[in-house]
N, C-alpha and C. Protein backbone atom coordinates (compact mmCIF):
# COMPACT_ATOMS: atom_id res chain seq x y z
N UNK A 1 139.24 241.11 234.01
CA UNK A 1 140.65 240.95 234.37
C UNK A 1 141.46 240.54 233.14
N UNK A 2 142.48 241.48 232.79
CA UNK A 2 142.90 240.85 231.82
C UNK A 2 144.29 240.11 232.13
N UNK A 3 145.37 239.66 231.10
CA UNK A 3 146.03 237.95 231.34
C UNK A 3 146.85 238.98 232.11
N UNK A 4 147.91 240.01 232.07
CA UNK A 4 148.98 240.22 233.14
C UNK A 4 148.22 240.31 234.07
N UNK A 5 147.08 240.93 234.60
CA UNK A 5 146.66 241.35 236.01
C UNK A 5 146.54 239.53 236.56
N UNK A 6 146.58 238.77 235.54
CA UNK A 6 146.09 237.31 236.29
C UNK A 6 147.61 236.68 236.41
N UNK A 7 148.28 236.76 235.55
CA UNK A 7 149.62 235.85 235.98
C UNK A 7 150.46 236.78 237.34
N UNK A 8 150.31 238.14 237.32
CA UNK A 8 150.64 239.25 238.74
C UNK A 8 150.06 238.48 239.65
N UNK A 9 148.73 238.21 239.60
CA UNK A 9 148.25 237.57 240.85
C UNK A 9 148.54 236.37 241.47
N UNK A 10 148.72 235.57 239.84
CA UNK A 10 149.79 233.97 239.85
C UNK A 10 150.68 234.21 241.05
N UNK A 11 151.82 234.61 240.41
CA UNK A 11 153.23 234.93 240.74
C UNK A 11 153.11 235.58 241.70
N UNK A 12 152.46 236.50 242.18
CA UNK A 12 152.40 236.79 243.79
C UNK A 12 152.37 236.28 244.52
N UNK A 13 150.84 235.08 244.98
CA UNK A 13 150.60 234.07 245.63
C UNK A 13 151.65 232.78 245.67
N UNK A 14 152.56 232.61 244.46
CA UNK A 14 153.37 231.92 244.51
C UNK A 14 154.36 232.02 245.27
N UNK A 15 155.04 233.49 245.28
CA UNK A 15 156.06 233.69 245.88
C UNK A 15 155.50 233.92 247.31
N UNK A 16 154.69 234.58 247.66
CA UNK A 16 153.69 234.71 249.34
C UNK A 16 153.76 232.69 249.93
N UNK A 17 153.62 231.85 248.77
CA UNK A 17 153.39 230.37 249.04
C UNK A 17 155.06 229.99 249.84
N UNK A 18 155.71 230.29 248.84
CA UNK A 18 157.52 229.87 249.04
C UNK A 18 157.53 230.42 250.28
N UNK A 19 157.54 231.95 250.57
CA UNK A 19 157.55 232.69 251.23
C UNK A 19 157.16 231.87 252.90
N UNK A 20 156.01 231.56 252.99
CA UNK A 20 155.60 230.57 253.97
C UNK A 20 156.06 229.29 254.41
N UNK A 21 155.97 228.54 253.34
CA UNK A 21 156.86 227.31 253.55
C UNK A 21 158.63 227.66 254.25
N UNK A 22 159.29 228.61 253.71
CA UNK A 22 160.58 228.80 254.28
C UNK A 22 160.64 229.64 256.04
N UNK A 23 159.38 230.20 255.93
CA UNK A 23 158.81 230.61 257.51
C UNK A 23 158.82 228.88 258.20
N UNK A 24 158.39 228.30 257.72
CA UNK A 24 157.52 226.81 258.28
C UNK A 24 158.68 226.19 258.65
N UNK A 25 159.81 226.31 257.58
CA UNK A 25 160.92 225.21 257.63
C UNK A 25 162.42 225.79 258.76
N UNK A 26 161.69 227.19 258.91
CA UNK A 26 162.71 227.60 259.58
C UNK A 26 162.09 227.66 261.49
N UNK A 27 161.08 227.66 261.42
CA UNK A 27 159.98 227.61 262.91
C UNK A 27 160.41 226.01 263.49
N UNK A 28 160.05 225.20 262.23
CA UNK A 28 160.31 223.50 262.59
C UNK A 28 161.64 223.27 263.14
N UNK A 29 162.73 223.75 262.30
CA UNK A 29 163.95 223.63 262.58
C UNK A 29 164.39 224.41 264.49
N UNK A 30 163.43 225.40 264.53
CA UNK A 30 163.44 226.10 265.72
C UNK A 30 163.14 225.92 267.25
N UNK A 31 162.24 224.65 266.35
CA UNK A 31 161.23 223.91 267.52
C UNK A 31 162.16 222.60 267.56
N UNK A 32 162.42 222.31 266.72
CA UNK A 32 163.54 221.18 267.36
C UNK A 32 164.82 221.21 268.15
N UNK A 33 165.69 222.29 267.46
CA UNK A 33 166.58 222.76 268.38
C UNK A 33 166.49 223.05 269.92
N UNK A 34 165.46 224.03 269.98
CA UNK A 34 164.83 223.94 271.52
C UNK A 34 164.30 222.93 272.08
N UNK A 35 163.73 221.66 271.74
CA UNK A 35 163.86 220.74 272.29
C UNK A 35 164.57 219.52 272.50
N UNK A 36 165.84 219.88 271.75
CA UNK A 36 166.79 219.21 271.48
C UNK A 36 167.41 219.46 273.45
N UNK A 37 167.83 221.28 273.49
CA UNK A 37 168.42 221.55 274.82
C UNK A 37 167.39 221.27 275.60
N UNK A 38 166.39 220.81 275.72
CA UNK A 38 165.79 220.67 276.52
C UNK A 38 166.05 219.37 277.71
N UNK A 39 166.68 218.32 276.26
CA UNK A 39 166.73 216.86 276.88
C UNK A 39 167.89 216.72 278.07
């Protein structure tokens, strides 16, 4: 493997990482709201 095929793979997983966390932060925010109307 040489160094671009390894920092491509870096920077992929990185952005796939962000990528998740802003899934996470937007589900949390989703799950509260709905139990916000719930009360």
């Amino acid at each position: 493997m040489d160094i671009v095929e390894k920092s491509n793979i870096f920077y992929k997983s990185k952005i796939m990482l962000l990528t998740l966390q802003k899934y996470n932060d937007i589900f949390h925010l989703y799950k509260y709201i709905k139990c916000d109307e719930t009360h």
